[in-house]
Protein backbone atom coordinates (compact mmCIF):
# COMPACT_ATOMS: atom_id res chain seq x y z
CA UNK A 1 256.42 119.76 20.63
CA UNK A 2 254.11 120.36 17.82
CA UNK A 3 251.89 123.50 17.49
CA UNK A 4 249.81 125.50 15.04
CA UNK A 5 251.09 128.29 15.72
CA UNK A 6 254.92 126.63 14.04
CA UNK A 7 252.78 125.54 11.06
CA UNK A 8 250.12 128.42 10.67
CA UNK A 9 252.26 131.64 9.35
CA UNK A 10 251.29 132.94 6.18
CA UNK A 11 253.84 135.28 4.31
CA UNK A 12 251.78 138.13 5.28
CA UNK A 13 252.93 141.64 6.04
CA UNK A 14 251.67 143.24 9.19
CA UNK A 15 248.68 145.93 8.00
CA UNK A 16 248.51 149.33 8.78
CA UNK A 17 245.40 150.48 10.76
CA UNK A 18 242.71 151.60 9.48
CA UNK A 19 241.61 154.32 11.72
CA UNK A 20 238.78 155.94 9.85
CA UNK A 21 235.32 156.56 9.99
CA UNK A 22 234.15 154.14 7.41
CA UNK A 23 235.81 151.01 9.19
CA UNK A 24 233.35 147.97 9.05
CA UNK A 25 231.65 147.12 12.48
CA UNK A 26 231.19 143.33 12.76
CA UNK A 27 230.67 141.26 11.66
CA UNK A 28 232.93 141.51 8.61
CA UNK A 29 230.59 142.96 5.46
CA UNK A 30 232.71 141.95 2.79
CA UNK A 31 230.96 139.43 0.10
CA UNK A 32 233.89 137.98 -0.61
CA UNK A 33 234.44 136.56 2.71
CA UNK A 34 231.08 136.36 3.62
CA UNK A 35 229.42 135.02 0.91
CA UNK A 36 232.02 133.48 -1.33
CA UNK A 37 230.76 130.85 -3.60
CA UNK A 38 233.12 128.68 -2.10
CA UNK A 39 230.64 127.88 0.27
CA UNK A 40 228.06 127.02 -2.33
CA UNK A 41 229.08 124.07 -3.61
CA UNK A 42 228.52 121.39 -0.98
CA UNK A 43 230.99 119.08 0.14
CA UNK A 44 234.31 118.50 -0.81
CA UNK A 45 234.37 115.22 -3.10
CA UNK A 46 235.67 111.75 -2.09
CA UNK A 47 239.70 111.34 -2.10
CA UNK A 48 241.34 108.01 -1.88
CA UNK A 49 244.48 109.71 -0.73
CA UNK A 50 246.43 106.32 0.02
CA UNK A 51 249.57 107.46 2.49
CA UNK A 52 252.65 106.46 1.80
CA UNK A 53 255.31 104.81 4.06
CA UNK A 54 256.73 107.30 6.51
CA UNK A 55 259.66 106.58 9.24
CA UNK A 56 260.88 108.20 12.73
CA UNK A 57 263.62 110.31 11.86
CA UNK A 58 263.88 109.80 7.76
CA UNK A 59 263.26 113.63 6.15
CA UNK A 60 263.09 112.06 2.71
CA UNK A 61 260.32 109.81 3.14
CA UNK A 62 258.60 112.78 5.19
CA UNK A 63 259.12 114.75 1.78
CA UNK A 64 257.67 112.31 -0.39
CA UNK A 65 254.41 111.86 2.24
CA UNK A 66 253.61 115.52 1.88
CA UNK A 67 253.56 115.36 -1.86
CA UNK A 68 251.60 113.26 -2.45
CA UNK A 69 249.11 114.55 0.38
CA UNK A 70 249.16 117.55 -2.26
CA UNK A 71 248.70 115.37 -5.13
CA UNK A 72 245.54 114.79 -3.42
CA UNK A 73 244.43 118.29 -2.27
CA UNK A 74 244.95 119.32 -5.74
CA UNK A 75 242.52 116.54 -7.03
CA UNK A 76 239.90 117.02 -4.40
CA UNK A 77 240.15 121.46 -4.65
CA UNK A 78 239.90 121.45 -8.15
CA UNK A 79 237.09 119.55 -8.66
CA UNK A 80 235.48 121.57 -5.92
CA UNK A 81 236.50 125.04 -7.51
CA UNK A 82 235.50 124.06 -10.94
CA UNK A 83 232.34 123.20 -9.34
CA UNK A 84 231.72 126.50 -8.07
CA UNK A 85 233.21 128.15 -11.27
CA UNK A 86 235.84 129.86 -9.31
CA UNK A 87 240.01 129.75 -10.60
CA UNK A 88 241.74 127.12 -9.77
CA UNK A 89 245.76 127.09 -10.56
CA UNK A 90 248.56 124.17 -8.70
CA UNK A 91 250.18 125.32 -5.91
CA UNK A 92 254.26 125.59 -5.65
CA UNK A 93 256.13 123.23 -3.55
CA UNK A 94 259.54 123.77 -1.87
CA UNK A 95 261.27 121.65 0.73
CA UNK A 96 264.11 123.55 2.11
CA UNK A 97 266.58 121.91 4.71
CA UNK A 98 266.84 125.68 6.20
CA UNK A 99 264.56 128.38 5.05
CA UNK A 100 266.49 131.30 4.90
CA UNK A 101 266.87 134.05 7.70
CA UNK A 102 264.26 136.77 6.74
CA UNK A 103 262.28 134.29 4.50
CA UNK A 104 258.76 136.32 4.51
CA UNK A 105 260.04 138.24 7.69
CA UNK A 106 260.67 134.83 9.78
CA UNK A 107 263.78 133.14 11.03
CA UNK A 108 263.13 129.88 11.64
CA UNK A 109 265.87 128.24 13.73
CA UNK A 110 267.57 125.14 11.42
CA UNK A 111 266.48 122.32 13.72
CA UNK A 112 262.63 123.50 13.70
CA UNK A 113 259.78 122.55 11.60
CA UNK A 114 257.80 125.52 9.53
CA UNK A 115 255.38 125.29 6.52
CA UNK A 116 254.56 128.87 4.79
CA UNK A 117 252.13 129.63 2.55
CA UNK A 118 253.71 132.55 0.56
CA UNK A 119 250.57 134.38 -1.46
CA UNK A 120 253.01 136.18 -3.57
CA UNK A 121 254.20 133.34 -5.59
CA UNK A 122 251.82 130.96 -4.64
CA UNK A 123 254.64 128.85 -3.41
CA UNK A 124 254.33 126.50 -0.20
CA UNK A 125 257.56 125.95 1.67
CA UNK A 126 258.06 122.76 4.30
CA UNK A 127 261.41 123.01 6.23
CA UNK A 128 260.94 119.80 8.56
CA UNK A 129 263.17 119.45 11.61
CA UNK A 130 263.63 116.91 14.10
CA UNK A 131 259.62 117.56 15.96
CA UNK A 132 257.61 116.13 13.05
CA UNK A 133 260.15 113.59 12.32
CA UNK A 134 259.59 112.42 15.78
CA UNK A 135 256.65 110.34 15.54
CA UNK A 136 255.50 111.10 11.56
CA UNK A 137 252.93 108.48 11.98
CA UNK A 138 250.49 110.47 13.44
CA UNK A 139 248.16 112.54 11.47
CA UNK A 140 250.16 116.19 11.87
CA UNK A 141 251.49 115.68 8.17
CA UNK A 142 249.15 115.41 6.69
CA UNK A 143 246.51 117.78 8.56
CA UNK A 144 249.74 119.98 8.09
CA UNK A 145 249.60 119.75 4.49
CA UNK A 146 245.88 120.51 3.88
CA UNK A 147 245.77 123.55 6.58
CA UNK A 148 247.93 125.26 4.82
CA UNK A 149 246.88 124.35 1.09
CA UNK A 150 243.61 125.55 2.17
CA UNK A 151 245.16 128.83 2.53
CA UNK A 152 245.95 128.47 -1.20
CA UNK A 153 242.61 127.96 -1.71
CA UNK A 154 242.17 131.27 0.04
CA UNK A 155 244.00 133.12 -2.27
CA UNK A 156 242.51 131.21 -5.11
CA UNK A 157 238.92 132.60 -4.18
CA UNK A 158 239.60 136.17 -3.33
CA UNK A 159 239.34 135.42 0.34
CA UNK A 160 243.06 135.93 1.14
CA UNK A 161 242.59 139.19 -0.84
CA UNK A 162 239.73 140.56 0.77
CA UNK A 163 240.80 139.84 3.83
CA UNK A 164 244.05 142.11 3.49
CA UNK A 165 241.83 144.75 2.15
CA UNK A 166 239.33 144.29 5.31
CA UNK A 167 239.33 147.62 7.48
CA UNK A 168 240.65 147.54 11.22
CA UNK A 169 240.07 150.22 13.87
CA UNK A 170 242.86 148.91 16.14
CA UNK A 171 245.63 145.99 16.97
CA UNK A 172 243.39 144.02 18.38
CA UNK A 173 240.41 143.58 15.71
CA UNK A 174 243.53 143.13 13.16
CA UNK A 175 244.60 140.28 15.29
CA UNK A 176 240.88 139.18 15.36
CA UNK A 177 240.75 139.43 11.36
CA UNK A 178 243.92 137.05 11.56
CA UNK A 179 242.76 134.35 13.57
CA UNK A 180 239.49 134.70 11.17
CA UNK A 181 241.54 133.95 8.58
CA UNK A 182 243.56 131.41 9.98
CA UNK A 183 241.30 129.09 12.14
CA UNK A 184 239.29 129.11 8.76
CA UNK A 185 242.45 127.82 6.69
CA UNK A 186 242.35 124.95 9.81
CA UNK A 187 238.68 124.24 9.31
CA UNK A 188 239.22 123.78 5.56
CA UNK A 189 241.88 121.57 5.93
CA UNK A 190 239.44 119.42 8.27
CA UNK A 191 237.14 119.50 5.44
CA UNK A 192 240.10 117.64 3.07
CA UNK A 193 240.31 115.13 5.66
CA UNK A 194 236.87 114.05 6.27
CA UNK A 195 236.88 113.81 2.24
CA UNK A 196 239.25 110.98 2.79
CA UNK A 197 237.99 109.62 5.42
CA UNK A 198 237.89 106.82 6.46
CA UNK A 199 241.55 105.94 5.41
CA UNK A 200 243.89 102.61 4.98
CA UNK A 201 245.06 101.63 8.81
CA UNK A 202 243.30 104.49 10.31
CA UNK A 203 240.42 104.84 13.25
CA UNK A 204 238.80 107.55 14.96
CA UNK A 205 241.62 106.98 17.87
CA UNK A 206 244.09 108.25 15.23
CA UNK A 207 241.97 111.47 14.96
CA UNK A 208 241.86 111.92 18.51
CA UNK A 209 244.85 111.73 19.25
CA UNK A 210 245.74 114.74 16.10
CA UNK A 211 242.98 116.71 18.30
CA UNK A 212 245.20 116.31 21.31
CA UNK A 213 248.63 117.19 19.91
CA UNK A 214 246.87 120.90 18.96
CA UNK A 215 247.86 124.15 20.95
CA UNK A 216 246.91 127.69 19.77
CA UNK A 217 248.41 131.04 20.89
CA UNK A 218 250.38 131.13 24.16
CA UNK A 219 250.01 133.61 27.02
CA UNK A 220 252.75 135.90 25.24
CA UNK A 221 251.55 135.77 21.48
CA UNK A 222 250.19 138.04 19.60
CA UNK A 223 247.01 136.07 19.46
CA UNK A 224 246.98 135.63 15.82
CA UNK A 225 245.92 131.92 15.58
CA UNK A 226 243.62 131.46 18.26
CA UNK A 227 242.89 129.91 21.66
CA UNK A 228 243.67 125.90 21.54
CA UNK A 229 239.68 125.42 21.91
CA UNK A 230 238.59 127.58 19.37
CA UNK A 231 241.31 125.50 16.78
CA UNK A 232 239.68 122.43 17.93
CA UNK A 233 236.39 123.29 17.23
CA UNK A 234 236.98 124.98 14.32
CA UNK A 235 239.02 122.02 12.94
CA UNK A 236 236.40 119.29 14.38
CA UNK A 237 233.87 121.03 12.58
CA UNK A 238 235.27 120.68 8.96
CA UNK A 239 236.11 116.89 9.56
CA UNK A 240 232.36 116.68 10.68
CA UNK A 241 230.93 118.49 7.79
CA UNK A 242 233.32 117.93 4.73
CA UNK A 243 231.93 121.26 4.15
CA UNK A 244 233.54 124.50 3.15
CA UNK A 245 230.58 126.15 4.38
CA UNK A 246 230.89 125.48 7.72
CA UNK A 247 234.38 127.19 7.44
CA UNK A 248 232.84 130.67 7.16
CA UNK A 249 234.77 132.07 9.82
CA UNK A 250 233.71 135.46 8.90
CA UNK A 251 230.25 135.50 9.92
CA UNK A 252 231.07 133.99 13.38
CA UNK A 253 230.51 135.84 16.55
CA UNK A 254 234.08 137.03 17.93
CA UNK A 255 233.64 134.82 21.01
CA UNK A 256 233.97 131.87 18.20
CA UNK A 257 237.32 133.37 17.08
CA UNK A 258 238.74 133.80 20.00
């Protein structure tokens, strides 16, 4: 089974609460989430991100896919950053047969698949196991690897910063600030894909069928990522867009994070 919620855990440490009287109401008043000129800059540029050969099964060839799906994000970000004069820098890539126990606070069992975004160093780390080597021919690779470059972007822009510094008066609106976070790393990485859209061999049916293969938080999570409807929309409405703007997350109502 594939799920967001495998592919959608930042190296983040788990914030204290705030608990005082100047914590922000919502919605979240923080420029830098609100009104980051990330969102100024219009759509994300045109990407012929050609996809290379992938096979049930190989790890290797599964490697090589997701690299150069970053060789593109890197293309199409950093033209969009320089754009809005924000910093742009390359992201780290690691592909680890096992990340190790503990790695940012997670074991991940050896046979699983994981991707981590790791603020820190920058670094994004792919340990693929035997559910996205199942069928790699769908789109979850490559969705995969913008998502969570997007959260790169994040850090790039001061969002990922800002949103650690964000005030929370209990559990539950630091959960909320999570999914904020997170569902807008998904839209953004919706965004990458509409900017190469349409691509080589592919049709709206391949699309469609990504859509379907997406679940959000369980009954027993911590409801960190979000429901599976409020990932779908989120998501649909970057690859309708192209837009980072419409990924601004953190003026939505909290029945759109949900």
């Amino acid at each position: 089974m594939k799920r967001l919620s495998i592919i959608l855990l930042a190296c983040t440490a788990v914030l204290p609460l705030g608990g005082t009287a100047n914590a922000a109401a919502y919605p979240v008043k923080s420029a830098k989430l609100t009104a980051n000129p990330l969102y100024d800059t219009g759509t994300l540029p045109t990407v012929d991100c050609a996809e290379p050969p992938v096979k049930r099964g190989d790890r290797k060839l599964a490697r090589a896919y997701l690299d150069s799906v970053i060789g593109c994000l890197e293309s199409a970000w950093q033209w969009h950053l320089d754009k809005a004069s924000l910093p742009y820098s390359k992201i780290k890539v690691r592909h680890l047969a096992k990340i190790p126990k503990n790695y940012c606070g997670l074991d991940i069992p050896k046979d699983d698949s994981q991707a981590q975004y790791c603020p820190k160093t920058r670094t994004l780390v792919f340990q693929i196991g035997k559910n996205w080597l199942d069928d790699p021919t769908d789109l979850w690779l490559f969705d995969t690897a913008a998502a969570m470059y997007a959260m790169h972007v994040q850090k790039l822009t001061g969002i990922y910063d800002a949103y650690l510094a964000a005030p929370h008066r209990s559990a539950a609106e630091q959960n909320e600030q999570e999914r904020r976070q997170s569902l807008q790393a998904e839209c953004l990485g919706g965004a990458f894909v509409k900017s190469a859209w349409p691509m080589t061999d592919r049709t709206d049916k391949d699309w469609t069928y990504f859509l379907s293969l997406v679940q959000g938080d369980g009954p027993h999570d911590r409801r960190t990522i979000g429901s599976t409807a409020s990932l779908k929309k989120w998501i649909s409405r970057g690859f309708a867009t192209g837009d980072p703007a419409s990924c601004n997350t953190w003026t939505a109502p909290s029945s759109a994070v949900a």
